[in-house]
C-alpha atoms as a PDB file:
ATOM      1  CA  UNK A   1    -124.218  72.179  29.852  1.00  0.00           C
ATOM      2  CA  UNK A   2    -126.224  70.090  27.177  1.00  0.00           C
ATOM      3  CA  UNK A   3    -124.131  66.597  26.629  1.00  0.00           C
ATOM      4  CA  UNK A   4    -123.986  66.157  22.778  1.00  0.00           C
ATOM      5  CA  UNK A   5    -121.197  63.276  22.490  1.00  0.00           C
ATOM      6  CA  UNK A   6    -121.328  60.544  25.076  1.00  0.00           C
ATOM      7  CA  UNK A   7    -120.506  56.853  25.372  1.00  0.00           C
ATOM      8  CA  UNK A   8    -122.749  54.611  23.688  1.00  0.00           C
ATOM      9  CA  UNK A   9    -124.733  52.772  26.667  1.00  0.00           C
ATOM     10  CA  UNK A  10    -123.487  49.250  24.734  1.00  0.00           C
ATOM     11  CA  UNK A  11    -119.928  49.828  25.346  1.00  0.00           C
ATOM     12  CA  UNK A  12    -118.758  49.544  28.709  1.00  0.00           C
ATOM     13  CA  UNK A  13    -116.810  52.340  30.783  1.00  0.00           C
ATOM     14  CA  UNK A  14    -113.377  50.726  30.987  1.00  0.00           C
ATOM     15  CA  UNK A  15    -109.946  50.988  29.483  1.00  0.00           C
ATOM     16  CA  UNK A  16    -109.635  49.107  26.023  1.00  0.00           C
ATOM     17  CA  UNK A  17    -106.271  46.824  26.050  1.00  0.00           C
ATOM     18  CA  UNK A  18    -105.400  47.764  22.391  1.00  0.00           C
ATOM     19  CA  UNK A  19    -102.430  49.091  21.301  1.00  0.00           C
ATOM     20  CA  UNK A  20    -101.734  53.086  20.612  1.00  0.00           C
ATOM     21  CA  UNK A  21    -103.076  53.990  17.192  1.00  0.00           C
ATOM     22  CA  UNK A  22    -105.066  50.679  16.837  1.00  0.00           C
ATOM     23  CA  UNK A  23    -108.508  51.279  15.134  1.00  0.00           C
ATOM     24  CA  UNK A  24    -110.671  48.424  16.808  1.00  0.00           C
ATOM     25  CA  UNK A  25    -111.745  50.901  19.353  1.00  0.00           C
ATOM     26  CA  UNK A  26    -112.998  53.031  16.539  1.00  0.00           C
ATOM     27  CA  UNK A  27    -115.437  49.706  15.322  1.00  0.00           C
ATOM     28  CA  UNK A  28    -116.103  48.779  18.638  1.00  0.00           C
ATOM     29  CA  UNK A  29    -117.971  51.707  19.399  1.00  0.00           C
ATOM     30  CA  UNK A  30    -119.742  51.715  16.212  1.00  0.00           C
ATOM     31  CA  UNK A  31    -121.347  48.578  16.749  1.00  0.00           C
ATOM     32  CA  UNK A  32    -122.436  49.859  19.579  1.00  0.00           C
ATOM     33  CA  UNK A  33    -123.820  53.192  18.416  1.00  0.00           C
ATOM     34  CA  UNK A  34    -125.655  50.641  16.482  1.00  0.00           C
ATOM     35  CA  UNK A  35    -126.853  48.336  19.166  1.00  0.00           C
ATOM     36  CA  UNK A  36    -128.654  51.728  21.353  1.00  0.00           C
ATOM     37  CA  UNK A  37    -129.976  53.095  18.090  1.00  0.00           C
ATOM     38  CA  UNK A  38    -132.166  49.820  16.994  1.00  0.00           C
ATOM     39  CA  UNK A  39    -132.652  49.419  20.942  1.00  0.00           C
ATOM     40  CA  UNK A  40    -131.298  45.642  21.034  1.00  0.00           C
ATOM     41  CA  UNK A  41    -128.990  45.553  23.573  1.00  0.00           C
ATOM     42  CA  UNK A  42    -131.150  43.041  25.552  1.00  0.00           C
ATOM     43  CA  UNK A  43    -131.580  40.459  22.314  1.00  0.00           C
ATOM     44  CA  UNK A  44    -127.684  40.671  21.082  1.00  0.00           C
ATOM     45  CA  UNK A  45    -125.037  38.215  21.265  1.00  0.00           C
ATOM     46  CA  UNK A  46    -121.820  38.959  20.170  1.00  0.00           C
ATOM     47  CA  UNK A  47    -119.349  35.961  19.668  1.00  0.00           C
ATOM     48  CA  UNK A  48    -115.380  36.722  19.161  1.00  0.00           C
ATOM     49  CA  UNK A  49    -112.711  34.167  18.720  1.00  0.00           C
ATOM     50  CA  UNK A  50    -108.609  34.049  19.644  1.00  0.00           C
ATOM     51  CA  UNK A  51    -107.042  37.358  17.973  1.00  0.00           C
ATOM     52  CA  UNK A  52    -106.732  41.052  19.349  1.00  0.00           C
ATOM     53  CA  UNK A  53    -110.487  41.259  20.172  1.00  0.00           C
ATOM     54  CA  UNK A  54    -110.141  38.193  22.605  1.00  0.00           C
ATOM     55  CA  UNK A  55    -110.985  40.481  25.335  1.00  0.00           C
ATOM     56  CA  UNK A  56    -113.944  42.025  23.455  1.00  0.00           C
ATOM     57  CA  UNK A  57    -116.284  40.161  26.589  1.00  0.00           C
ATOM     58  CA  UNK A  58    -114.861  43.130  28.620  1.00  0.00           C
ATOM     59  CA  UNK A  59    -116.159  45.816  26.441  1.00  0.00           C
ATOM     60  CA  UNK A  60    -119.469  44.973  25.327  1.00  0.00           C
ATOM     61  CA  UNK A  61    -122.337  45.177  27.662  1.00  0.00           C
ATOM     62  CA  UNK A  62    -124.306  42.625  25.550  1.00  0.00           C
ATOM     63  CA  UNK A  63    -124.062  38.991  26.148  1.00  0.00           C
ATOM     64  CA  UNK A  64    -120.585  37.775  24.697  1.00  0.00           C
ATOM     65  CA  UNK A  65    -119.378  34.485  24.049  1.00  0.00           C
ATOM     66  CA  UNK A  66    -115.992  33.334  23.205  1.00  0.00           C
ATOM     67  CA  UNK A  67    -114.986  31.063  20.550  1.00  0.00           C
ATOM     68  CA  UNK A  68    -111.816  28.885  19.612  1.00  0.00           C
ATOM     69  CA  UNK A  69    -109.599  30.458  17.176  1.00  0.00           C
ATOM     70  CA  UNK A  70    -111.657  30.890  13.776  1.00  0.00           C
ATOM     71  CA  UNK A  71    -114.733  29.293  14.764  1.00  0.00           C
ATOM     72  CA  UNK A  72    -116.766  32.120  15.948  1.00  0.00           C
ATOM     73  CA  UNK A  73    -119.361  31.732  12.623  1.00  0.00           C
ATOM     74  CA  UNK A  74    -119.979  27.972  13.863  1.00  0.00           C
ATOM     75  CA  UNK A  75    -120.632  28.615  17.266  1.00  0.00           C
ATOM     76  CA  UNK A  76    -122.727  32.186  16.035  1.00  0.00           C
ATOM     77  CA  UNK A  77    -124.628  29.299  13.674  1.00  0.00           C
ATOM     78  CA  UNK A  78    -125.667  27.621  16.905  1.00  0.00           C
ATOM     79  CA  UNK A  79    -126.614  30.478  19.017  1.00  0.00           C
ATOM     80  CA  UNK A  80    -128.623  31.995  15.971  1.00  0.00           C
ATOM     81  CA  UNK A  81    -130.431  28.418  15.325  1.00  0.00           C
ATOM     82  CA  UNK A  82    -131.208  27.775  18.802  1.00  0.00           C
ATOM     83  CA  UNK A  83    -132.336  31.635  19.899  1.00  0.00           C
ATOM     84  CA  UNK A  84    -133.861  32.741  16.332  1.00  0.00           C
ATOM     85  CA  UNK A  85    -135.056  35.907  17.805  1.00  0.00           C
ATOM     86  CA  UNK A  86    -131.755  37.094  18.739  1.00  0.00           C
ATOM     87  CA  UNK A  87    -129.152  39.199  17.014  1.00  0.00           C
ATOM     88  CA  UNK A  88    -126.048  37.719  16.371  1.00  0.00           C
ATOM     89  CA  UNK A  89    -122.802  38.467  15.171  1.00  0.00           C
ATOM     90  CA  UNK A  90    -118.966  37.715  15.328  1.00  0.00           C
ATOM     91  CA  UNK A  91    -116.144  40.159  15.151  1.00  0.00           C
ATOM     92  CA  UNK A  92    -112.897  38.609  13.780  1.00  0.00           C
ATOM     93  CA  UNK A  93    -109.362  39.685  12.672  1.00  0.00           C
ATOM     94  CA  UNK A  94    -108.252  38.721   9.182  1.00  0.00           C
ATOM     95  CA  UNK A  95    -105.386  36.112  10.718  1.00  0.00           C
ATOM     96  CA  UNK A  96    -108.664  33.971  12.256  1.00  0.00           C
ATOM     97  CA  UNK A  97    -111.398  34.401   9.676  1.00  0.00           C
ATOM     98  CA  UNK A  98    -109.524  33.988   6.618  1.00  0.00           C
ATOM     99  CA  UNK A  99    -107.180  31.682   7.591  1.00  0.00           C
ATOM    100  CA  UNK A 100    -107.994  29.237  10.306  1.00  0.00           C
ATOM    101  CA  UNK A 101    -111.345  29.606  10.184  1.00  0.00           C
ATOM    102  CA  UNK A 102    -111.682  29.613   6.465  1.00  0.00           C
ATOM    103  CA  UNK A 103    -114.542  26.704   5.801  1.00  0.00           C
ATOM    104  CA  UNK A 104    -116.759  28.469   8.632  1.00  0.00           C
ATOM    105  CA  UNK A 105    -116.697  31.377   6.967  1.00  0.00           C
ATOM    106  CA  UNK A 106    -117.357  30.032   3.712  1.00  0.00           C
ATOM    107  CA  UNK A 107    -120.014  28.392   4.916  1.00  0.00           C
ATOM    108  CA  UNK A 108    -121.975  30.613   6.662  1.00  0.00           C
ATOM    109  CA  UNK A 109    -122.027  32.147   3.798  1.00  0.00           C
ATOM    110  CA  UNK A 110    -123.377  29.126   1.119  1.00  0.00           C
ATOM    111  CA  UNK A 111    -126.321  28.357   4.228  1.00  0.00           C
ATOM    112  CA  UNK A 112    -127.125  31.920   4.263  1.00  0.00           C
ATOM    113  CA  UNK A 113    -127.068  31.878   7.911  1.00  0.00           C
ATOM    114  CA  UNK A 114    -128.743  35.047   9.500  1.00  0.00           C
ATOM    115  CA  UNK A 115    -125.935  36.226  11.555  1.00  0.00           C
ATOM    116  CA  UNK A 116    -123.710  39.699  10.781  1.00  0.00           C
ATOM    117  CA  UNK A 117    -120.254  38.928  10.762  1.00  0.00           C
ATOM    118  CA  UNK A 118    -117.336  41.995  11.443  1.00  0.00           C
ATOM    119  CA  UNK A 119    -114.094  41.551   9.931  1.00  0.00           C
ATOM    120  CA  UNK A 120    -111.496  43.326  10.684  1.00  0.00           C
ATOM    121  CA  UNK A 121    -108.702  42.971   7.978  1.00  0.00           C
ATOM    122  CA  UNK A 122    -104.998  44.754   8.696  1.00  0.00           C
ATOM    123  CA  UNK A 123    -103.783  42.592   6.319  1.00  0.00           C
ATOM    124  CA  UNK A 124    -101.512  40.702   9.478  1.00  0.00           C
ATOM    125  CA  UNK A 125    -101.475  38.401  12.440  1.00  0.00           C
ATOM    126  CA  UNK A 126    -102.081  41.051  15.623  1.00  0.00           C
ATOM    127  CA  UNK A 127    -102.425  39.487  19.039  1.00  0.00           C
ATOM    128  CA  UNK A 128     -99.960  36.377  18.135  1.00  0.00           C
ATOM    129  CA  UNK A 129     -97.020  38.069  17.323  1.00  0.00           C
ATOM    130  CA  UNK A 130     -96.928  39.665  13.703  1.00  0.00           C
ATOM    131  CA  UNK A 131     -96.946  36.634  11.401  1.00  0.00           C
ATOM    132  CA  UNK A 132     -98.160  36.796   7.476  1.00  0.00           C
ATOM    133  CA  UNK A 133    -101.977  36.500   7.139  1.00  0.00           C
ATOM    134  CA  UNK A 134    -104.339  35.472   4.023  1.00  0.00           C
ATOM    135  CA  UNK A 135    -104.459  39.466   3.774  1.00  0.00           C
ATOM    136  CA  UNK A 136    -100.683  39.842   3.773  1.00  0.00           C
ATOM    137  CA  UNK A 137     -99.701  41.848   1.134  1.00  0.00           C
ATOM    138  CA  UNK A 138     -97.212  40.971  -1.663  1.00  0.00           C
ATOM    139  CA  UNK A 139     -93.961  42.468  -0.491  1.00  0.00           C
ATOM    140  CA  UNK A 140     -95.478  43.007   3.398  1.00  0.00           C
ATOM    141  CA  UNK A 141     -91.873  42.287   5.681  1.00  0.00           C
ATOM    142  CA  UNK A 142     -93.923  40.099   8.646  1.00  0.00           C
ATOM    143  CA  UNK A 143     -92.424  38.139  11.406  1.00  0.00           C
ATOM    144  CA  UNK A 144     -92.890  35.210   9.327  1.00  0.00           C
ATOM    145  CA  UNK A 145     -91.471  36.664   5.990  1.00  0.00           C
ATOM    146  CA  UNK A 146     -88.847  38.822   6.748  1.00  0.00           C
ATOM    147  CA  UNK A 147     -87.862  39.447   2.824  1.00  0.00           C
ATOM    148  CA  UNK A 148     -91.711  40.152   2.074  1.00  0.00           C
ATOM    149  CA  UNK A 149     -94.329  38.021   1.079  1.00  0.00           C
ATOM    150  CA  UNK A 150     -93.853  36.230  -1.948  1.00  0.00           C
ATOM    151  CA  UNK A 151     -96.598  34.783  -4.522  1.00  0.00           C
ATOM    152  CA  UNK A 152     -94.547  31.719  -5.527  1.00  0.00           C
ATOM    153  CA  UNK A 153     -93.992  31.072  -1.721  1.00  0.00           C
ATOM    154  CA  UNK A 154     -96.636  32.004  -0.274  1.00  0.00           C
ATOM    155  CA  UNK A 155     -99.456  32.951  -3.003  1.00  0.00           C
ATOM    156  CA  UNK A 156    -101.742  35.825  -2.951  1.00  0.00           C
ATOM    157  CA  UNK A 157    -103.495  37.743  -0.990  1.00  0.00           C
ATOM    158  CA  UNK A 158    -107.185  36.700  -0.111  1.00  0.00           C
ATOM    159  CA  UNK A 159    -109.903  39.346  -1.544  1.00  0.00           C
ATOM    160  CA  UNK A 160    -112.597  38.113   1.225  1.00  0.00           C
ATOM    161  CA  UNK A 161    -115.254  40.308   0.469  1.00  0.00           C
ATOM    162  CA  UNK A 162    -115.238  39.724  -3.846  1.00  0.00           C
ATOM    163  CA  UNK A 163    -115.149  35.894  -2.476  1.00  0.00           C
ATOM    164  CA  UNK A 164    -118.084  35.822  -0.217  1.00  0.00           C
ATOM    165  CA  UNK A 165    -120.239  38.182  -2.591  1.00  0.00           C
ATOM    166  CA  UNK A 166    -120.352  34.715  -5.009  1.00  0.00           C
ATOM    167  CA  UNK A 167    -121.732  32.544  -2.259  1.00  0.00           C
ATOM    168  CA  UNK A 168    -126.265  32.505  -2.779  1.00  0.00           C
ATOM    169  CA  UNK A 169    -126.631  33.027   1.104  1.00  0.00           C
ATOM    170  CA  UNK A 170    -124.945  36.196   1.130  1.00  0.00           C
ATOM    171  CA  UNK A 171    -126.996  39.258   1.739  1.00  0.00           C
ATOM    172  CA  UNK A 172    -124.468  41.723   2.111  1.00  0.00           C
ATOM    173  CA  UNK A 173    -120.381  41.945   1.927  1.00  0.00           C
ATOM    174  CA  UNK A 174    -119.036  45.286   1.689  1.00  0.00           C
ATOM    175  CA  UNK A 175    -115.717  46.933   2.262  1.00  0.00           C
ATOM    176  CA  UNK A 176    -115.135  49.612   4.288  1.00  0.00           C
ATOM    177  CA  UNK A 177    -112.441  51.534   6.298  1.00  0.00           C
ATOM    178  CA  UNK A 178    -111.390  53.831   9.166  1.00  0.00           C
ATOM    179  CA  UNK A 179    -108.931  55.978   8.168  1.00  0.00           C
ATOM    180  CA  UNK A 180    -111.327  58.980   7.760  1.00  0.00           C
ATOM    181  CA  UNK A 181    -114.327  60.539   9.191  1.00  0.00           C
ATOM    182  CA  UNK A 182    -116.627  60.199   5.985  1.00  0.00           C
ATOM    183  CA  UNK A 183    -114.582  56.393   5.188  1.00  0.00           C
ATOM    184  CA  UNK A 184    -116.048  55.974   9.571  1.00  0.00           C
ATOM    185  CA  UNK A 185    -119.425  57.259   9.009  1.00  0.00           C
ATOM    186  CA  UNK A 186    -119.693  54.996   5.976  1.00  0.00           C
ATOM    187  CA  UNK A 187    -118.790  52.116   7.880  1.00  0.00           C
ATOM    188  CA  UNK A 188    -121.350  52.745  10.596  1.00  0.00           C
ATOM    189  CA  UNK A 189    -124.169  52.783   7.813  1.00  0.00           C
ATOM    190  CA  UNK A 190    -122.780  49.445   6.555  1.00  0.00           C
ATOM    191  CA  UNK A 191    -123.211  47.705  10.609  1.00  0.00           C
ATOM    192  CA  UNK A 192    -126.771  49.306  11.094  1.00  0.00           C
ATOM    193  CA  UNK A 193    -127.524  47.735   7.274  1.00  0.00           C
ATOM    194  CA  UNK A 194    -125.906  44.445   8.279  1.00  0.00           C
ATOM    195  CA  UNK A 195    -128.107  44.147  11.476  1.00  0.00           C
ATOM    196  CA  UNK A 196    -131.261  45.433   9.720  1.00  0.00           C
ATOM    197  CA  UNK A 197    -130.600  42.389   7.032  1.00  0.00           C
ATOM    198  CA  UNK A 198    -130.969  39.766  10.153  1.00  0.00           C
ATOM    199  CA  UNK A 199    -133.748  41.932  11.677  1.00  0.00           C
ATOM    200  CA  UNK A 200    -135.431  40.949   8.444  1.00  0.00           C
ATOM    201  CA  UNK A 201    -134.057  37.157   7.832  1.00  0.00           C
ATOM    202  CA  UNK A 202    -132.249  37.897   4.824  1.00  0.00           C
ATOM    203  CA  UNK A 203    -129.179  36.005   5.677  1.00  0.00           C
ATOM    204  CA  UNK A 204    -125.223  36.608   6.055  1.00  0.00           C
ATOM    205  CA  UNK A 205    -124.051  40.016   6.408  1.00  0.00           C
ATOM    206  CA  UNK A 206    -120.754  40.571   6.385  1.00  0.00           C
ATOM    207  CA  UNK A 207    -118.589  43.951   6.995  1.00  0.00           C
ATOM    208  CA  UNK A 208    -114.826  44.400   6.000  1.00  0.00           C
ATOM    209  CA  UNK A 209    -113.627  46.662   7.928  1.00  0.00           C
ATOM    210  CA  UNK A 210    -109.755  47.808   6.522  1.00  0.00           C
ATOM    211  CA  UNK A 211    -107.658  48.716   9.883  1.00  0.00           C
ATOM    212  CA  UNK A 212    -104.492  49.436  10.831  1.00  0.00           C
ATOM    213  CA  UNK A 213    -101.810  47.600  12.963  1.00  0.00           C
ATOM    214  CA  UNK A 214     -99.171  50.490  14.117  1.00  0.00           C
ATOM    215  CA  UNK A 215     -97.336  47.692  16.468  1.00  0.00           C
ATOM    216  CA  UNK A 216     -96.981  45.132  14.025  1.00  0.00           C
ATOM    217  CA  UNK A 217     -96.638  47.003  11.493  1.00  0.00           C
ATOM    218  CA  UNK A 218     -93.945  48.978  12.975  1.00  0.00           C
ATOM    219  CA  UNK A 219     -95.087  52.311  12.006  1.00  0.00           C
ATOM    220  CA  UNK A 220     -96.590  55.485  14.132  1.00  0.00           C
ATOM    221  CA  UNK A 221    -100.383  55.952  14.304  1.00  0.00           C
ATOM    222  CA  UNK A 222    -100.522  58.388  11.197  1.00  0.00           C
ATOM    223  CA  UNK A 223     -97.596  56.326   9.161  1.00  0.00           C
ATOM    224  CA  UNK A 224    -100.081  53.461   9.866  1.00  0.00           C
ATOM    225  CA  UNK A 225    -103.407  55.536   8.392  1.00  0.00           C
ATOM    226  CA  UNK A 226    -100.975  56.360   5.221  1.00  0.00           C
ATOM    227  CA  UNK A 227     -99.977  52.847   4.477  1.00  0.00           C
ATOM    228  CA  UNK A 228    -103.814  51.735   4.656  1.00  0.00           C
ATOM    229  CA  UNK A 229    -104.587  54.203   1.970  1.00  0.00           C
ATOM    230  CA  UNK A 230    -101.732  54.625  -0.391  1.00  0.00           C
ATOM    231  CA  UNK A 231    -101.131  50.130   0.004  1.00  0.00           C
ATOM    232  CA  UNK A 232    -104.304  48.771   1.536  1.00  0.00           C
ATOM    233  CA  UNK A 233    -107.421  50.239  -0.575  1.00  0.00           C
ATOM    234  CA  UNK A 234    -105.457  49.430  -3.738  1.00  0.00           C
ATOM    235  CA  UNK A 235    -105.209  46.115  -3.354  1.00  0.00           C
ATOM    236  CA  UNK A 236    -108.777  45.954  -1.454  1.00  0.00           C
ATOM    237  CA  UNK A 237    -111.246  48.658  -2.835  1.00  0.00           C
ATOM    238  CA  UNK A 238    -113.768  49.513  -1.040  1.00  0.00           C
ATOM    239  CA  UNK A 239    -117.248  49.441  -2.435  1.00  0.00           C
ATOM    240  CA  UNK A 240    -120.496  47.060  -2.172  1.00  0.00           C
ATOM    241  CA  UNK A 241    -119.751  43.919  -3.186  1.00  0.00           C
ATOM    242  CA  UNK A 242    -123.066  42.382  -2.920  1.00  0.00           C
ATOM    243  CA  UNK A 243    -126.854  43.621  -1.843  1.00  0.00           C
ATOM    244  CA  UNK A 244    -129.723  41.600  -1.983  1.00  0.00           C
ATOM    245  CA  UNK A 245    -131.585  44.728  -1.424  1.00  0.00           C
ATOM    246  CA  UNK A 246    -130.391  47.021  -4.544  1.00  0.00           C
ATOM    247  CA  UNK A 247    -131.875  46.436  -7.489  1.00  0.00           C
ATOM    248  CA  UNK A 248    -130.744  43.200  -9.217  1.00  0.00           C
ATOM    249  CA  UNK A 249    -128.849  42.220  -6.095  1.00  0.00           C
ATOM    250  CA  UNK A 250    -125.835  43.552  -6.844  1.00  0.00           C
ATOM    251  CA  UNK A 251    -124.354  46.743  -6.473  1.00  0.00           C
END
């Protein structure tokens, strides 16, 4: 019988310690779909940080190197710097990008460091316990605001991608999702761009991926999906925000 669907050979064969429902499994594999298909699994380091992909060592069968909480761009800065030839990227949850590890992102972004950054926004705090985020939602019940999130408490909500598409060192920042099979196919041409940008020195790359977080959320799987369309693209479209490669660098 002819195999036409396997593992990618970057992912390893082992059970992923996410929760029912969750979506990083779907953007783990695409990252590696796009590791075997430009052949690099030999020259790629992946770094992660504290969040729900602190195990992401485990499922990776490039080299992976773990980072304190939100400082996965610095330390990708120094790997990148010191091993030029080699591709690089983080993959980090919206709680330790955007919040803790705020001036590393923004700043891998005004260097124009050549490193592809994953972000993986479900707009709450997973791994630590359910807390408000930058990405929080106004209205979003959390651990941390049990009456929802309020602007005049807490302010707004943290448009990442519209933020880093300002910065000169930016190559790429799009916005993409899961919740689909066209939205996941779309997403996987926006990692294989992201890592053809460093393959040709053009600088930061960076993916928003929009996920869901059933647990914390404290919805089912497919309640989960819903609230990312009907609350989530709203509030973050998705879209190119910036491409030095279209015509007039924007598109």
């Amino acid at each position: 019988m002819a195999v036409v669907f396997e593992r990618p050979k970057s992912l390893c064969d082992v059970p992923l310690h996410y929760c029912p429902g969750c979506t990083h499994g779907i953007v783990h594999r695409l990252v590696a779909e796009v590791i075997d298909e430009m052949g690099i699994e030999g020259d790629t380091v992946g770094v992660c940080p504290v969040g729900c992909s602190v195990f992401a060592y485990d499922y990776f069968n490039c080299d992976m190197i773990e980072a304190p909480h939100g400082r996965a761009p610095a330390v990708a800065t120094g790997v990148k710097r010191s091993n030029p030839d080699k591709f690089v990227f983080t993959y980090q949850g919206d709680g330790d990008l955007a919040a803790i590890g705020t001036a590393e992102t923004v700043h891998v972004g005004a260097r124009g460091e050549n490193i592809v950054v994953i972000f993986i926004n479900n707009t709450i705090y997973g791994m630590t316990g359910g807390q408000m985020a930058p990405t929080t939602l106004l209205g979003q019940v959390t651990q941390t605001t049990p009456f929802g999130r309020d602007a005049q408490l807490a302010g707004n909500p943290i448009r990442v991608c519209e933020m880093m598409a300002t910065l000169s060192g930016t190559a790429l920042a799009q916005r993409v999702a899961v919740d689909t099979v066209p939205h996941i196919r779309e997403t996987k041409k926006a990692i294989r761009k992201a890592f053809e940008n460093q393959k040709e020195k053009r600088g930061l790359s960076i993916v928003e991926v929009l996920s869901t977080c059933p647990t914390n959320w404290g919805l089912s799987p497919i309640d989960a999906i819903k609230r990312l369309q009907d609350e989530m693209i709203p509030y973050y479209p998705l879209g190119v925000y910036k491409d030095i490669t279209a015509e007039g660098g924007n598109k």
